[in-house]
Protein backbone atom coordinates (compact mmCIF):
# COMPACT_ATOMS: atom_id res chain seq x y z
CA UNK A 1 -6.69 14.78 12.29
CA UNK A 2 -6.74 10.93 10.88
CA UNK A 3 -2.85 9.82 10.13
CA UNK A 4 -2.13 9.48 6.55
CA UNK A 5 -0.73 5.84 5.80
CA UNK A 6 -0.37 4.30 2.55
CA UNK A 7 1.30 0.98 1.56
CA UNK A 8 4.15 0.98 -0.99
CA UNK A 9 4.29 -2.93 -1.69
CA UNK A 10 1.80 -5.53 -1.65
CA UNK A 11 1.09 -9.15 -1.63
CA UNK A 12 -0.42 -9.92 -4.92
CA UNK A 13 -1.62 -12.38 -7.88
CA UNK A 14 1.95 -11.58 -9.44
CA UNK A 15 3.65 -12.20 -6.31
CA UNK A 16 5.23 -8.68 -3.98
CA UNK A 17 4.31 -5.88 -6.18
CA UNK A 18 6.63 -2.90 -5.13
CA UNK A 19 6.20 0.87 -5.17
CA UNK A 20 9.51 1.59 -3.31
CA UNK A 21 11.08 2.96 -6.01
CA UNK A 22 9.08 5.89 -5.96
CA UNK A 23 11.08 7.29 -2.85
CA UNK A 24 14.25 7.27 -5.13
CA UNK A 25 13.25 10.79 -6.55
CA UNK A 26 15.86 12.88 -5.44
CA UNK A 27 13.47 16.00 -6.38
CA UNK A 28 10.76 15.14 -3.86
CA UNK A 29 13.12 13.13 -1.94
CA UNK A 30 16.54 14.62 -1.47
CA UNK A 31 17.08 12.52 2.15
CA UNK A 32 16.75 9.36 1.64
CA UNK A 33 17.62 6.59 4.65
CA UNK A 34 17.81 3.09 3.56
CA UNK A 35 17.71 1.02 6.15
CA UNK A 36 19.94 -2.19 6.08
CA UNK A 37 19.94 -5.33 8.83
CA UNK A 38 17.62 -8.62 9.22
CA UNK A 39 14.88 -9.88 10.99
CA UNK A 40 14.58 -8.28 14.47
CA UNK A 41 17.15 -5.68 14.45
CA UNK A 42 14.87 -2.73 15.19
CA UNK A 43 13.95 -1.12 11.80
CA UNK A 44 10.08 -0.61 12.08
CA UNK A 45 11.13 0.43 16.06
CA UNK A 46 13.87 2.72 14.81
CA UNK A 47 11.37 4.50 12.03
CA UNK A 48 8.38 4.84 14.68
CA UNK A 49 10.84 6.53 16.89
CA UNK A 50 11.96 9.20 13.83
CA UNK A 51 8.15 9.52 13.27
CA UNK A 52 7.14 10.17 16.87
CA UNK A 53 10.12 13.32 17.39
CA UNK A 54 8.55 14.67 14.30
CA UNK A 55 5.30 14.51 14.60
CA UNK A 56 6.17 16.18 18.29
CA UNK A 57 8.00 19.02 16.25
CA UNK A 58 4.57 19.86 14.10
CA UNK A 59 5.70 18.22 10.77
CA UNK A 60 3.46 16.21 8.91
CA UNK A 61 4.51 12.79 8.92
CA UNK A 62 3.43 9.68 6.16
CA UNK A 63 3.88 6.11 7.11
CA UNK A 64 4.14 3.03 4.90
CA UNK A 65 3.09 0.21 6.91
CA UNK A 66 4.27 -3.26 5.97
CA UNK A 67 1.65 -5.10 3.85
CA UNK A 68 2.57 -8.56 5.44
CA UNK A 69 1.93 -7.24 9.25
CA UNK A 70 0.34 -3.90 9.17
CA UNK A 71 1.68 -3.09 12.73
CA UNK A 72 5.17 -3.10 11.61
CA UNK A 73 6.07 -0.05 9.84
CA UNK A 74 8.05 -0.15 6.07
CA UNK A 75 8.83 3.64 5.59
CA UNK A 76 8.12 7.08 6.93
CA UNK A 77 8.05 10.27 4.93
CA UNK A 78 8.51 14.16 5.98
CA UNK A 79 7.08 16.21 3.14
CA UNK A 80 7.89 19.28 4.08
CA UNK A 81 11.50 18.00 4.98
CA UNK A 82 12.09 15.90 1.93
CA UNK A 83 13.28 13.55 4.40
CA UNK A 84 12.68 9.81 4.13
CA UNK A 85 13.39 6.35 6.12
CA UNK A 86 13.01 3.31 4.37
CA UNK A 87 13.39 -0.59 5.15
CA UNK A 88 15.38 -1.35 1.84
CA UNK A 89 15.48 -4.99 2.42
CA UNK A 90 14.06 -8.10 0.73
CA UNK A 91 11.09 -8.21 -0.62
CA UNK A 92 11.18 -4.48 -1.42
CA UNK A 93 14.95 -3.71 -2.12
CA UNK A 94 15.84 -0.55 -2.19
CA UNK A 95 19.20 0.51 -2.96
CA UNK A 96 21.20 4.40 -3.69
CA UNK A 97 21.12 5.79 -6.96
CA UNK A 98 22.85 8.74 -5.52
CA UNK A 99 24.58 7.14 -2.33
CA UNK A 100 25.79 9.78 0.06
CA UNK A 101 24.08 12.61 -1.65
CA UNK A 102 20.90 11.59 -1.79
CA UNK A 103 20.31 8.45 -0.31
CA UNK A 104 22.76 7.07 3.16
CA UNK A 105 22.66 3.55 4.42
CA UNK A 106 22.15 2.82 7.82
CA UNK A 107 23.20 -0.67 8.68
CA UNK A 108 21.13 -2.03 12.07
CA UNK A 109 23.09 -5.23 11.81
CA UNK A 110 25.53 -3.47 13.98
CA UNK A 111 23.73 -4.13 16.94
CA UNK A 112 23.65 -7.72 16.60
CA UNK A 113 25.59 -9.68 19.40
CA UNK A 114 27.11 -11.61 17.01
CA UNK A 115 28.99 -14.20 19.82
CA UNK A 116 25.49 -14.91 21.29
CA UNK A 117 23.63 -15.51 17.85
CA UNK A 118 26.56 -18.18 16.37
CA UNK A 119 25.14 -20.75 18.73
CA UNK A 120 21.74 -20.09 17.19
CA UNK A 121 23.04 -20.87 13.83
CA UNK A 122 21.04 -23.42 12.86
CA UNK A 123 17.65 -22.38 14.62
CA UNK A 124 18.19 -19.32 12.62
CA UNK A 125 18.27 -21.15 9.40
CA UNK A 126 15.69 -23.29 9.84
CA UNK A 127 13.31 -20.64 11.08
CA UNK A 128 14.17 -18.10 7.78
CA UNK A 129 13.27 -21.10 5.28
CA UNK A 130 9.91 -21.96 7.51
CA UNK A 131 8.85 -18.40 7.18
CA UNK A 132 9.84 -18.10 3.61
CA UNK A 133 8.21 -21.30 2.87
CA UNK A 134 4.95 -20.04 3.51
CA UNK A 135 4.86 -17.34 0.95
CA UNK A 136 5.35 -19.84 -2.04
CA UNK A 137 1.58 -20.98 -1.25
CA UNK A 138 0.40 -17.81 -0.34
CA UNK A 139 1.73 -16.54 -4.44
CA UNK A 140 -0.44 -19.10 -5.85
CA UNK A 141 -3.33 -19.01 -3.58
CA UNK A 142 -3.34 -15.34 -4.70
CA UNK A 143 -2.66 -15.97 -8.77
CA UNK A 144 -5.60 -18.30 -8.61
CA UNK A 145 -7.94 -15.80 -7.14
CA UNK A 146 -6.61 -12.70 -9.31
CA UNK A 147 -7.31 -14.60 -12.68
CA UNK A 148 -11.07 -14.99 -11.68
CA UNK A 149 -11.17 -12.12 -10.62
CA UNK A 150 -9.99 -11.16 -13.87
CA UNK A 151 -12.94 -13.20 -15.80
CA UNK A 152 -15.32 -11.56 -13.41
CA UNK A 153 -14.31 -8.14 -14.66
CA UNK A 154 -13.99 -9.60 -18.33
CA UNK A 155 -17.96 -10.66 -17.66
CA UNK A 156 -19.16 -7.24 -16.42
CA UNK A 157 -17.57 -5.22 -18.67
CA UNK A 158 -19.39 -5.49 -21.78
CA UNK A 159 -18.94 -2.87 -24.62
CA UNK A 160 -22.45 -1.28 -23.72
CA UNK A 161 -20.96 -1.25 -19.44
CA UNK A 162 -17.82 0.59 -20.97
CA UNK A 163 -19.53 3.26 -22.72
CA UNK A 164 -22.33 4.01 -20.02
CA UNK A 165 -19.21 4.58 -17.31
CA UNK A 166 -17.09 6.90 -20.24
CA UNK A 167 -19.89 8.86 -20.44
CA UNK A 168 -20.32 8.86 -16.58
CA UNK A 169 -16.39 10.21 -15.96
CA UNK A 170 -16.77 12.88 -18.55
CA UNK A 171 -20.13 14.64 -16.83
CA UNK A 172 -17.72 14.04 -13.28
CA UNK A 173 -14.82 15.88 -15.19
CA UNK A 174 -17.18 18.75 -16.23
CA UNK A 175 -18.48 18.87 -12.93
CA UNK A 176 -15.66 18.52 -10.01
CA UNK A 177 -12.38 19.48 -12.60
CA UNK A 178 -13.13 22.78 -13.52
CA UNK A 179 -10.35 25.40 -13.57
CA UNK A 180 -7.33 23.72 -13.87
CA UNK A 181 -4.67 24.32 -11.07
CA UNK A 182 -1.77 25.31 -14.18
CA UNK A 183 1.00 22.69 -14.70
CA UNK A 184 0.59 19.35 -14.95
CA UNK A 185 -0.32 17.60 -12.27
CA UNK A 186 2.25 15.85 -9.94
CA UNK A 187 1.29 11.50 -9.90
CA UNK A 188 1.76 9.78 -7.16
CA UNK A 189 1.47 5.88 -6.60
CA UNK A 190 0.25 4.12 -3.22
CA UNK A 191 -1.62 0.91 -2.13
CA UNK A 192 -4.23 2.14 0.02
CA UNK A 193 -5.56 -1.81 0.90
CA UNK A 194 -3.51 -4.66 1.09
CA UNK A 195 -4.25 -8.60 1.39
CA UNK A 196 -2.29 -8.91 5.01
CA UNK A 197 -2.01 -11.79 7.85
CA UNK A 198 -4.83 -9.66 9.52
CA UNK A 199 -7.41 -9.81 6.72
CA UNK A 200 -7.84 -7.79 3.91
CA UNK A 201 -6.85 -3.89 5.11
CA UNK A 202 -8.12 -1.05 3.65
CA UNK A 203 -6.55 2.40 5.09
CA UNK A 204 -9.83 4.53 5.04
CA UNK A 205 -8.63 7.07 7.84
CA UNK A 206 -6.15 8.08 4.90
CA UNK A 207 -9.51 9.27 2.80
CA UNK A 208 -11.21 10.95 5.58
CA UNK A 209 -7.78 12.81 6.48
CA UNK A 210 -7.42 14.30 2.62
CA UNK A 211 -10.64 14.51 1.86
CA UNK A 212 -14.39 16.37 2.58
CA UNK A 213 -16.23 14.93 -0.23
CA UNK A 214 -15.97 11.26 -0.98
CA UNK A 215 -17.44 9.33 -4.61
CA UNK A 216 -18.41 5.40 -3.15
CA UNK A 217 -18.06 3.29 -5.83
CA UNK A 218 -20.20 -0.01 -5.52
CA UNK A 219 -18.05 -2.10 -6.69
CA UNK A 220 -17.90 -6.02 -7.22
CA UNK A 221 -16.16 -6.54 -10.41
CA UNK A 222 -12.94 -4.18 -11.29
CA UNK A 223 -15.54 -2.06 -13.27
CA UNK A 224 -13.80 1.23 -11.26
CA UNK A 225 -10.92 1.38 -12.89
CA UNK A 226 -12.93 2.00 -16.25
CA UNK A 227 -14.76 5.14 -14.36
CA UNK A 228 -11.26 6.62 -12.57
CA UNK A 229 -8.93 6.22 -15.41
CA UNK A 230 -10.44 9.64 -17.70
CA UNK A 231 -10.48 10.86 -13.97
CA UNK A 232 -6.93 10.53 -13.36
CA UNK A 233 -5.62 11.77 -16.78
CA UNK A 234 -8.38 14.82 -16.63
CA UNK A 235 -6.80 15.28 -13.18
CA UNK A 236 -3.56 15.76 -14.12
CA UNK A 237 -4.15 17.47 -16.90
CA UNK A 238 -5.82 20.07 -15.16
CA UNK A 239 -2.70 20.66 -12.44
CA UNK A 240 -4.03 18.90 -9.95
CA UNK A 241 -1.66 16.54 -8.11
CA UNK A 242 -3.41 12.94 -7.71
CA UNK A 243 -2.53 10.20 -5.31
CA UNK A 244 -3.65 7.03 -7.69
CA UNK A 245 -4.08 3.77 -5.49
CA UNK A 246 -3.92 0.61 -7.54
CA UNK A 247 -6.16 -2.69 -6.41
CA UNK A 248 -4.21 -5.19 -4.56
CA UNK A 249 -5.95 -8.09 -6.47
CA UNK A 250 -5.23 -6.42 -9.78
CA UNK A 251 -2.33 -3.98 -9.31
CA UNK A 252 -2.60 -2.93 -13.62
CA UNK A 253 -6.12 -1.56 -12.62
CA UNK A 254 -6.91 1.05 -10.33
CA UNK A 255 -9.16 0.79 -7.05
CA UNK A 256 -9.26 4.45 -5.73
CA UNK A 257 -8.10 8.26 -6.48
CA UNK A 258 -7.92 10.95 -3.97
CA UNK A 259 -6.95 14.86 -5.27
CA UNK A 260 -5.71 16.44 -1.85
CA UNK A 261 -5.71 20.03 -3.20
CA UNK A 262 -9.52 19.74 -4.22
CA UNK A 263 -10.09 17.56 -0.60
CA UNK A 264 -11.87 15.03 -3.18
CA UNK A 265 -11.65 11.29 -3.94
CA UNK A 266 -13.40 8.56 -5.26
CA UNK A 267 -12.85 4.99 -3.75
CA UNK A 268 -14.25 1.59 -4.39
CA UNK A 269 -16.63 0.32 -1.88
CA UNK A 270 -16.39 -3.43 -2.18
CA UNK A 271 -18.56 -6.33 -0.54
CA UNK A 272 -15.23 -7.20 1.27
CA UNK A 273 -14.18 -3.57 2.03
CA UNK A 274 -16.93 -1.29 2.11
CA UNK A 275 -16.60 2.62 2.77
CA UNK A 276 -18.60 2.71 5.74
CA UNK A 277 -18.44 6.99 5.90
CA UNK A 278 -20.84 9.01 4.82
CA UNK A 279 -20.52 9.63 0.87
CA UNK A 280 -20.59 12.38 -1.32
CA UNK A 281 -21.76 10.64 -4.26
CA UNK A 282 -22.76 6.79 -4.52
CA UNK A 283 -22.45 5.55 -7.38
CA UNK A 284 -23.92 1.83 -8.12
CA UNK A 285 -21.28 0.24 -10.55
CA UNK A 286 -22.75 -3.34 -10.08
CA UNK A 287 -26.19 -1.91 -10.94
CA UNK A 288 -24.86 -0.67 -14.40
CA UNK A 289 -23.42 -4.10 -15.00
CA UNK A 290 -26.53 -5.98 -14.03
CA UNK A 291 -28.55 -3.22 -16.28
CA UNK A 292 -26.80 -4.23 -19.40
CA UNK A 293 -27.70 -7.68 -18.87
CA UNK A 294 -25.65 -9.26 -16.50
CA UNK A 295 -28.25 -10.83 -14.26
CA UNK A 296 -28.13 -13.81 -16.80
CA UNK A 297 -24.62 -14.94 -16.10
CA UNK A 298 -25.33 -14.39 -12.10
CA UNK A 299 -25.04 -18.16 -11.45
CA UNK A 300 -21.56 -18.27 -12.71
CA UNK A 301 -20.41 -15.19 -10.97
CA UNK A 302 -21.52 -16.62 -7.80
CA UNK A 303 -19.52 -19.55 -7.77
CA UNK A 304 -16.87 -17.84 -9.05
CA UNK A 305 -16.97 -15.59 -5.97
CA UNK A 306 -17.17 -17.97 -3.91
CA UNK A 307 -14.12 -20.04 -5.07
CA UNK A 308 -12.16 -16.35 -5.10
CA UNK A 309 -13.37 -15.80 -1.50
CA UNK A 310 -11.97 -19.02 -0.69
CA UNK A 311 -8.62 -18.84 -2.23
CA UNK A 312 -8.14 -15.79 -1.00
CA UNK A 313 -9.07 -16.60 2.66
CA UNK A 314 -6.67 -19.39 2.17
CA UNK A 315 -3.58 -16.90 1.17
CA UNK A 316 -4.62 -14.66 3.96
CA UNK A 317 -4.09 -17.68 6.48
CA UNK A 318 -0.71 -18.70 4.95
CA UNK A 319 0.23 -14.71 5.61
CA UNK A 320 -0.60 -15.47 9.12
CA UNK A 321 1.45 -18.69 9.46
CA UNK A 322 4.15 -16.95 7.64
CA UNK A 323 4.02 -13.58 10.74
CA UNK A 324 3.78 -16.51 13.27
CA UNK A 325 7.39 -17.91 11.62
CA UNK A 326 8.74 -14.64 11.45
CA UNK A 327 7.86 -13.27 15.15
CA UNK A 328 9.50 -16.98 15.92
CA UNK A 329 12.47 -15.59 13.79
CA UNK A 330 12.30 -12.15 15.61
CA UNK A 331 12.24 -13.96 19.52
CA UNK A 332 15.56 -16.03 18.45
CA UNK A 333 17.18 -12.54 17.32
CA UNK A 334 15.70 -9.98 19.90
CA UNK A 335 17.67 -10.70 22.89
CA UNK A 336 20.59 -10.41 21.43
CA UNK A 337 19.68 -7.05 19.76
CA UNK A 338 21.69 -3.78 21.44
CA UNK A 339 17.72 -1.59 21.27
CA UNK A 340 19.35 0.82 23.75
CA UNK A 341 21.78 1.37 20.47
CA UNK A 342 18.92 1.50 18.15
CA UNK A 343 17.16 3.87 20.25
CA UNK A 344 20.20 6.39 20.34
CA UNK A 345 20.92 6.08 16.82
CA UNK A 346 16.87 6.99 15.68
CA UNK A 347 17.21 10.02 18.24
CA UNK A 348 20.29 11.29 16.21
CA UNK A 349 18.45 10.48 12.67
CA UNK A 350 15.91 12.50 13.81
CA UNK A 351 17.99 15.07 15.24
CA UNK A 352 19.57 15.70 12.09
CA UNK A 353 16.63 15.61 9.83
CA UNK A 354 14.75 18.03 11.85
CA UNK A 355 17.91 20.44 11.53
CA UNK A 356 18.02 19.84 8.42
């Protein structure tokens, strides 16, 4: 079975957009490890070892990689545990609402050789502003891009666009949300792409593993969110619990839905992320828009594509300069990190999470 990964922050036109908070529910949630400590001191190691014991005892297991460098991991979740670890520092801060009955720190700066790093003192410093530095270029790369991205959307959707994809939700709530599951449904939040130091990410392998039949929404101009918003609040109406992913670019509008308990979702298949799976359902968005007349403004969304391609290609290489600071950062801290400590203390985490 494809691993279920979601991000819960992302790099975005309004600078780190964070969805931490929604592992501070003590109802879902009532273990909560916040990890504490800087660069280098063996968080993302100390969370892949908790994941690895419990994926070896049979539980399921949900990571959060990081949305800067998608090989580093941000978070882990054991549903059936109500157990989570989380990196709680800067950008995504997470800190105890209910601190040693819900939530417990666990501070890795312990296993800093403190003697060995004073001498580093200034290589330190200088390295933490050089990585930070890049992200200041990176926010308005990105802010650039997400307005015109904004005007593209603004240009598609046209009163006569709107209507056509209402009309188009309510025959796919009468056909696939039938028979509501009781209650009202349980909302959860996730980033399922991210703009990273790798490229733009999208986790697909997190549809396939959820779901059998997949809606492709062609996609070019943030006309989904129009079609999946009756979706969602039909969805939840109806009992069903709904994992709603918001677009990276555009984190007020949503990108993709996936209903595990009716192994359904609907996800937008972009020109820069397309669902390459076989599909359900395609559904042509960008044909609606050019149907109600958009082919006369296609001359201006072209260039306007371009320059968004561009200034997004330019944030995505500042990302990369700022990972190439950072693992800098990490190589002046590793040696004198105590992993054999780290280690210990992930296999006693796990230990007692798996006891419960």
């Amino acid at each position: 079975m494809s691993e279920v990964r979601y991000f819960l922050g992302g790099n975005t036109p309004a600078g780190f957009y964070s969805l931490y908070h929604q592992l501070s529910d003590p109802q879902r949630v009532p273990a909560l490890y916040i990890l504490k400590g800087g660069a280098g001191c063996g968080k993302s190691s100390l969370m892949k070892r908790v994941a690895r014991h419990a994926r070896a005892a049979g539980e399921e297991v949900i990571t959060f990689p990081c949305s800067g460098d998608p090989d580093s991991l941000d978070g882990v979740l054991l549903p059936r545990l109500g157990a989570a670890l989380v990196d709680g520092t800067s950008p995504h801060v997470v800190e105890g609402k209910y601190p040693g009955v819900v939530e417990r720190y666990v501070d890795l700066s312990q296993f800093y050789h403190r003697k060995a790093l004073l001498p580093l003192k200034e290589e330190l410093l200088a390295a933490t502003q050089a990585y930070q530095g890049h992200y200041k270029r990176v926010y308005r790369c990105l802010g650039a891009a997400g307005e015109l991205r904004r005007d593209l959307n603004e240009l598609a959707l046209t009163p006569q666009v709107e209507e056509k994809l209402k009309r188009r939700a309510k025959g796919i709530i009468g056909r696939e949300l039938k028979g509501g599951a009781g209650e009202s449904g349980r909302l959860e939040q996730r980033f399922l792409g991210a703009v990273t130091c790798k490229g733009r990410v999208t986790l697909w392998d997190t549809v396939t593993a959820q779901a059998q039949r997949v809606y492709a929404l062609q996609d070019s101009n943030g006309l989904a969110h129009t079609l999946l918003a009756p979706i969602l609040a039909a969805a939840l109406a109806g009992g069903w619990d709904v994992v709603a992913c918001p677009d990276p670019m555009a984190p007020d509008r949503l990108a993709h839905l996936i209903i595990p308990q009716k192994e359904l979702a609907f996800v937008t298949s972009s020109p820069e992320q397309p669902w390459k799976e076989s599909a359900y359902r395609h559904l042509r968005l960008d044909a609606v828009a050019d149907q109600a007349g958009g082919r006369g403004s296609r001359g201006r969304t072209r260039f306007t594509r371009r320059v968004v391609d561009a200034l997004e290609e330019e944030a995505m290489a500042g990302l990369g300069q700022a990972k190439a600071a950072h693992d800098q950062l990490e190589a002046l801290y590793n040696p004198h990190v105590q992993f054999e400590g780290v280690y210990q203390l992930a296999d006693q985490l796990a230990q007692e999470i798996l006891e419960g």
